[in-house]
N, C-alpha and C. Protein backbone atom coordinates (compact mmCIF):
# COMPACT_ATOMS: atom_id res chain seq x y z
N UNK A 1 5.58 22.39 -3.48
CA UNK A 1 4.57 21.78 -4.32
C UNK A 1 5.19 20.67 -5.19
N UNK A 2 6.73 20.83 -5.68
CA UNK A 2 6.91 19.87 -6.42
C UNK A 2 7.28 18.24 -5.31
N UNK A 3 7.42 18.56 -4.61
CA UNK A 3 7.79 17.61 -3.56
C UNK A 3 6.76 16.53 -3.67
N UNK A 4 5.23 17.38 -3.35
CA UNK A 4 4.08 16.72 -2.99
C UNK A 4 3.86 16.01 -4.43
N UNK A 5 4.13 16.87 -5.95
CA UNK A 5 4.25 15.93 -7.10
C UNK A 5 4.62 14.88 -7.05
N UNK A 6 5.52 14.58 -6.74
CA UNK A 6 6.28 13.84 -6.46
C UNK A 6 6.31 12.62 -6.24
N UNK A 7 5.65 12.60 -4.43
CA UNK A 7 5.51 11.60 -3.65
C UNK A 7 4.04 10.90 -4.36
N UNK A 8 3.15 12.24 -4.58
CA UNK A 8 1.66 11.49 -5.49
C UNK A 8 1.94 10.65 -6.64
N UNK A 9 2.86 10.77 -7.37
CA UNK A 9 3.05 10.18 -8.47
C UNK A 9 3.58 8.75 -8.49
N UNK A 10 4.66 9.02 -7.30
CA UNK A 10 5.48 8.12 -6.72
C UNK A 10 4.64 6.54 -6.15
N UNK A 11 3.56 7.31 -5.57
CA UNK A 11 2.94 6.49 -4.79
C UNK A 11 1.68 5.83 -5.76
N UNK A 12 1.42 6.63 -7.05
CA UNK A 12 0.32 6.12 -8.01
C UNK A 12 1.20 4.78 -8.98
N UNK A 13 2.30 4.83 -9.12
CA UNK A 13 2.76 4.07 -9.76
C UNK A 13 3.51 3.35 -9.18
N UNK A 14 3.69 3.26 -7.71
CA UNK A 14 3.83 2.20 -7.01
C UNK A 14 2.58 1.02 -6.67
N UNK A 15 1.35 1.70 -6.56
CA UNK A 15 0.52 1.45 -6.50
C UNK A 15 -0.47 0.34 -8.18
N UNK A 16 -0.27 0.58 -8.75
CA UNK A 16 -0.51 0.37 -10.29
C UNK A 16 0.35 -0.85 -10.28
N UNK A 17 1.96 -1.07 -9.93
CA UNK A 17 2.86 -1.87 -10.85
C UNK A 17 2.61 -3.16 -9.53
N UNK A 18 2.15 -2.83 -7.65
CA UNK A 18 1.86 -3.66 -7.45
C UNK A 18 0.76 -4.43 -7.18
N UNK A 19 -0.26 -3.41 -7.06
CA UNK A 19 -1.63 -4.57 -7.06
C UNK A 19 -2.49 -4.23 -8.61
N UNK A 20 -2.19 -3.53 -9.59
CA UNK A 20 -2.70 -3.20 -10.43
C UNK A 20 -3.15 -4.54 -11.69
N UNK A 21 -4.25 -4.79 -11.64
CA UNK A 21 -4.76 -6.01 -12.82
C UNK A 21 -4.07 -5.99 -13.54
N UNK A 22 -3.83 -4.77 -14.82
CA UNK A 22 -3.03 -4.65 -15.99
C UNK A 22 -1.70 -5.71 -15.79
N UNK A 23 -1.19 -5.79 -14.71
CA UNK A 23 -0.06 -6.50 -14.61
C UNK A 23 -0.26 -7.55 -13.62
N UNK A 24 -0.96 -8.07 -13.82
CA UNK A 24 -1.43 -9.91 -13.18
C UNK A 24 -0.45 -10.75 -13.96
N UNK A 25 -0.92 -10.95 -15.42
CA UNK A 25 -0.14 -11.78 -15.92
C UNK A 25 1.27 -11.79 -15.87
N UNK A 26 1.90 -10.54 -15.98
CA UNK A 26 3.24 -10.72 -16.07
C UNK A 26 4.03 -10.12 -14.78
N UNK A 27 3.07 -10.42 -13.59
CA UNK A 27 4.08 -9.91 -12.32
C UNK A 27 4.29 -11.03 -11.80
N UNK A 28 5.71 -10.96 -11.50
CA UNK A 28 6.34 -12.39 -10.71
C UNK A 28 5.80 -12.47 -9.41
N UNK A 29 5.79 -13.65 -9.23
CA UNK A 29 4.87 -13.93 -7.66
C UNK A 29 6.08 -13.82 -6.54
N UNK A 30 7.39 -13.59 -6.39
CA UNK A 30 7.99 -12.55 -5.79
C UNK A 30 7.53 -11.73 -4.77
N UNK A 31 7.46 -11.76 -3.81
CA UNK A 31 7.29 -10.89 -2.42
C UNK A 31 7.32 -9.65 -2.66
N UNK A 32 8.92 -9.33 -3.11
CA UNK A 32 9.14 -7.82 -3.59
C UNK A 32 8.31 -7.16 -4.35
N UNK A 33 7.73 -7.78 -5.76
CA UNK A 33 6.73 -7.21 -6.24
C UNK A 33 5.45 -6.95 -5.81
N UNK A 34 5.06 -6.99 -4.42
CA UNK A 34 3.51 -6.96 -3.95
C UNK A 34 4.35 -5.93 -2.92
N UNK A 35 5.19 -5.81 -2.36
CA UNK A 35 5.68 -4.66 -1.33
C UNK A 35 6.03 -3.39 -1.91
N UNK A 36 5.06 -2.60 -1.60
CA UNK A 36 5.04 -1.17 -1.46
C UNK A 36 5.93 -0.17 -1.11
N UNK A 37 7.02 -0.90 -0.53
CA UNK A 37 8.49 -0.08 0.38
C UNK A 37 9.30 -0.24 -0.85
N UNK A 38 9.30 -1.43 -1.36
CA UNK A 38 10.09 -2.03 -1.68
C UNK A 38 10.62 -1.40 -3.10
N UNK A 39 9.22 -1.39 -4.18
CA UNK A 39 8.86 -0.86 -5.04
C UNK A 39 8.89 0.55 -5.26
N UNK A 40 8.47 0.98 -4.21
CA UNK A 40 8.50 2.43 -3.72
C UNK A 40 9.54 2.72 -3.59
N UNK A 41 10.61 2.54 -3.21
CA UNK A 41 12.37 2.94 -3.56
C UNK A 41 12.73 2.77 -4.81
N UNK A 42 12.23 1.80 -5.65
CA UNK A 42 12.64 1.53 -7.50
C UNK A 42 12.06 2.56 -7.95
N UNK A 43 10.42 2.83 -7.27
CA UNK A 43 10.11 4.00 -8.55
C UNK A 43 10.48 5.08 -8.07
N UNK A 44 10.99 5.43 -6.83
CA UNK A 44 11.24 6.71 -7.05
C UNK A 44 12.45 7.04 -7.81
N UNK A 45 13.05 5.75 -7.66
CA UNK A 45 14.99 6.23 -8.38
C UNK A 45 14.48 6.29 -9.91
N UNK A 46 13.75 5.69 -9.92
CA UNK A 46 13.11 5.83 -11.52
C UNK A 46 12.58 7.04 -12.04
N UNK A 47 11.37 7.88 -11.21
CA UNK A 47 10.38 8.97 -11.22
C UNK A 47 11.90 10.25 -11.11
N UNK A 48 12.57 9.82 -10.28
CA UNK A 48 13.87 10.91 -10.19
C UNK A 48 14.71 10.76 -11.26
N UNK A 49 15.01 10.07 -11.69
CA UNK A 49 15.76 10.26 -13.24
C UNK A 49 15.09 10.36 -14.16
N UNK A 50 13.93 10.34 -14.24
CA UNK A 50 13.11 11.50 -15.53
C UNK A 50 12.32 12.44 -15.40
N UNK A 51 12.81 12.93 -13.99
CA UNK A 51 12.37 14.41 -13.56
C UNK A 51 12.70 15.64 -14.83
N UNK A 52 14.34 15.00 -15.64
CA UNK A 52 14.33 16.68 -16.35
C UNK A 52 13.53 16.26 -17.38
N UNK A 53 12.21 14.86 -17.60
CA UNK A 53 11.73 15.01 -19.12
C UNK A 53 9.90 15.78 -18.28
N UNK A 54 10.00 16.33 -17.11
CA UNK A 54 8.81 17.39 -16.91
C UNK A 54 8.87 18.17 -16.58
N UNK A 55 7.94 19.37 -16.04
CA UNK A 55 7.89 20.32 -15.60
C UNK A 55 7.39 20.17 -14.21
N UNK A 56 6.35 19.05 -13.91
CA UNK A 56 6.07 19.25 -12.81
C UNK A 56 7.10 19.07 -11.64
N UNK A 57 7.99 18.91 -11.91
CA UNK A 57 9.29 18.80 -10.58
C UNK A 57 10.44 19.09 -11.47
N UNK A 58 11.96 19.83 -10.84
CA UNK A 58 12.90 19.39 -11.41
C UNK A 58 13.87 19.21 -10.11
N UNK A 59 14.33 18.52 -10.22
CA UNK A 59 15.87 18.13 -8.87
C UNK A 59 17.07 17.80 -9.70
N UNK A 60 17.72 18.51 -8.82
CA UNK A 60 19.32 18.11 -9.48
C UNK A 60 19.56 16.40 -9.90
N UNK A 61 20.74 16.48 -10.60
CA UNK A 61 21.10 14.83 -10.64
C UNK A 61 22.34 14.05 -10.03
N UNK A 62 22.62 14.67 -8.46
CA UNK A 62 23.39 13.83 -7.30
C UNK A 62 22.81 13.04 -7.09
N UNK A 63 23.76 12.19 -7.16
CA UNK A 63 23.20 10.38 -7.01
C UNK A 63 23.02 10.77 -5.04
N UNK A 64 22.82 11.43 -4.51
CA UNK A 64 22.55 10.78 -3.01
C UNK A 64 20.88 11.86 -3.24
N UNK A 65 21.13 12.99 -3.95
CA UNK A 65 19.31 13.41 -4.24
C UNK A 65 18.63 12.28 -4.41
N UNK A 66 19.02 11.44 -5.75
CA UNK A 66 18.43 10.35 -5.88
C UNK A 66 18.12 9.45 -4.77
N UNK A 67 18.88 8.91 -3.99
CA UNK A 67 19.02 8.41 -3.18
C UNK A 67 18.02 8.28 -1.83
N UNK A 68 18.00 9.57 -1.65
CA UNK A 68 16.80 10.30 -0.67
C UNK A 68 15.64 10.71 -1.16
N UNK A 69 15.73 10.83 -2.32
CA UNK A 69 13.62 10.92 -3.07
C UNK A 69 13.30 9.42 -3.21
N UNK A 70 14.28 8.59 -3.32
CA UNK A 70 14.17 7.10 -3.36
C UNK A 70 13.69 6.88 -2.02
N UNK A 71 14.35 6.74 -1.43
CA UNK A 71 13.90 6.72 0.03
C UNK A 71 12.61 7.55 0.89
N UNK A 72 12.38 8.61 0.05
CA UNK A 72 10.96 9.22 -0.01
C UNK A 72 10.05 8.63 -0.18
N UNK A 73 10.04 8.21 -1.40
CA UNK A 73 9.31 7.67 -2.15
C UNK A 73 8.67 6.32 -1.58
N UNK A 74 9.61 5.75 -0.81
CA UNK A 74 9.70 4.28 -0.64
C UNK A 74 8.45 4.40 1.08
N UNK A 75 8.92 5.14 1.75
CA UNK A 75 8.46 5.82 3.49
C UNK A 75 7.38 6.17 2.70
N UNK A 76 6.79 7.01 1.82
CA UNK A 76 5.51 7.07 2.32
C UNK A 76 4.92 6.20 0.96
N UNK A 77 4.86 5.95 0.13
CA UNK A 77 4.66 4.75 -0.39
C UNK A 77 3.87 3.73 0.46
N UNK A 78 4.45 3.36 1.56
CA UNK A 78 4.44 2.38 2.19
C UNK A 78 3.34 2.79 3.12
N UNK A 79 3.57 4.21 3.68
CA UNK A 79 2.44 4.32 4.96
C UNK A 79 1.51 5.15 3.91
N UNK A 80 1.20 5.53 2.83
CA UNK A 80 0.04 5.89 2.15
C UNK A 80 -0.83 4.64 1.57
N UNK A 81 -0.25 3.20 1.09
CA UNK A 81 -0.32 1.79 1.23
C UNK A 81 -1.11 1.35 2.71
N UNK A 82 -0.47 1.75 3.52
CA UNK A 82 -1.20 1.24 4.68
C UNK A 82 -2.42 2.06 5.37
N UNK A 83 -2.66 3.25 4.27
CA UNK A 83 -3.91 4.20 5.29
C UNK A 83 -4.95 4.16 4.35
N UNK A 84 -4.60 3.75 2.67
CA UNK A 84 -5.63 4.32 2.18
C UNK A 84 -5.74 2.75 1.13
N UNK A 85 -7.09 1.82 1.47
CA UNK A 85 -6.94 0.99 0.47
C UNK A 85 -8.10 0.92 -0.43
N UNK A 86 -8.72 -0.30 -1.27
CA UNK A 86 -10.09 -0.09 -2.28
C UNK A 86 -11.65 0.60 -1.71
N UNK A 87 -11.06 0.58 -0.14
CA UNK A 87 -12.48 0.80 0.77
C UNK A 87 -12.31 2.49 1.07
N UNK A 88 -11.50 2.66 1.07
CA UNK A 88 -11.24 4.29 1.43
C UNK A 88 -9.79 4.00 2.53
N UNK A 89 -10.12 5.10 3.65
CA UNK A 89 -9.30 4.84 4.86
C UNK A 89 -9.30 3.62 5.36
N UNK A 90 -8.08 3.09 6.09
CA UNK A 90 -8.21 2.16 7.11
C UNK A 90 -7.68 2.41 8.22
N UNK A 91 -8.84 2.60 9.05
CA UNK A 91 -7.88 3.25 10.73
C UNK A 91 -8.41 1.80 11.37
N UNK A 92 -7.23 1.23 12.22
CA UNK A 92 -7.58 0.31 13.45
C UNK A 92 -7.16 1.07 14.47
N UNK A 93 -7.43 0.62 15.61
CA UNK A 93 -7.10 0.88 16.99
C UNK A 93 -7.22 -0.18 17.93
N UNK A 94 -5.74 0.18 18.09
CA UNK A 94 -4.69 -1.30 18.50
C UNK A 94 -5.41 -1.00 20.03
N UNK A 95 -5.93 -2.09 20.69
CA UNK A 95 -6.18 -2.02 22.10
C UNK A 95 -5.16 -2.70 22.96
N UNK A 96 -4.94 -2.64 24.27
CA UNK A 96 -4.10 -3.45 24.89
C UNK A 96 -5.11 -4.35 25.33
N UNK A 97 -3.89 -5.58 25.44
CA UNK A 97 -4.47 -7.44 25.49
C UNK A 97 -5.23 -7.25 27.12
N UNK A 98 -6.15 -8.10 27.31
CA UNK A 98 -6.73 -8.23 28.32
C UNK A 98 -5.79 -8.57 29.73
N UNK A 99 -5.36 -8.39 30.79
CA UNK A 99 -4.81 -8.69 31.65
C UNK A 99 -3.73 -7.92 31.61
N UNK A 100 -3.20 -7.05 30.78
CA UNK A 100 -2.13 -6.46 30.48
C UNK A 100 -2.31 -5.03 31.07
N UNK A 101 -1.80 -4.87 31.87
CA UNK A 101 -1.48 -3.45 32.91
C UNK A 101 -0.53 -2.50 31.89
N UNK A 102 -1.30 -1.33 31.77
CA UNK A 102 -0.21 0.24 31.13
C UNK A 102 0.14 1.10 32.37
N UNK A 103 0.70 1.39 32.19
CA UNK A 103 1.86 2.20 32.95
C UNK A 103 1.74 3.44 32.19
N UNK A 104 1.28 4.71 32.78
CA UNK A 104 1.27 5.99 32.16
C UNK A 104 2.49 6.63 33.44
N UNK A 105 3.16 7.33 32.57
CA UNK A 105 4.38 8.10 33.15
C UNK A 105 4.32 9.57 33.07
């Protein structure tokens, strides 16, 4: 359960610092700051070093823990970014190009 804390939190304040109004004015127009991966690795190294000021999670403080909730954080960040946007879900379904033969094995 604290895991799933975690990644929700991870992903709300990844979410907030890059498309969030509150911070229009003072977000640099920077690439990095609109990417979700990207951001999503800062906050988690962030969300993981003030894990001991909550209760809802605690993790040790090895810098490679860090390292890997960072990297948590950052993976689904990114594909919770890409499934869920202001409209709700977004499912496409990628078709193959016209003339293009599949091969099932």
């Amino acid at each position: 359960m604290e895991l799933l804390y975690f990644v929700l939190i991870c992903f709300g304040l990844t979410q907030i610092l890059c498309y969030g109004k509150i911070f229009d004015r003072i977000r640099p127009d920077h690439h990095f700051f609109h990417c979700a991966m990207c951001v999503g690795f800062w906050v988690g190294l962030f969300v993981w070093a003030l894990s001991c000021s909550t209760e809802l999670f605690t993790f040790d403080y090895n810098i490679m823990t860090g390292f890997f909730l960072s990297c948590l954080s950052s993976g689904t960040s990114y594909m919770m970014n890409m499934l869920i946007c202001d409209n709700g879900f977004q499912l496409a379904l990628n078709k193959p190009e016209e003339g293009h033969v599949t091969h099932n094995t």
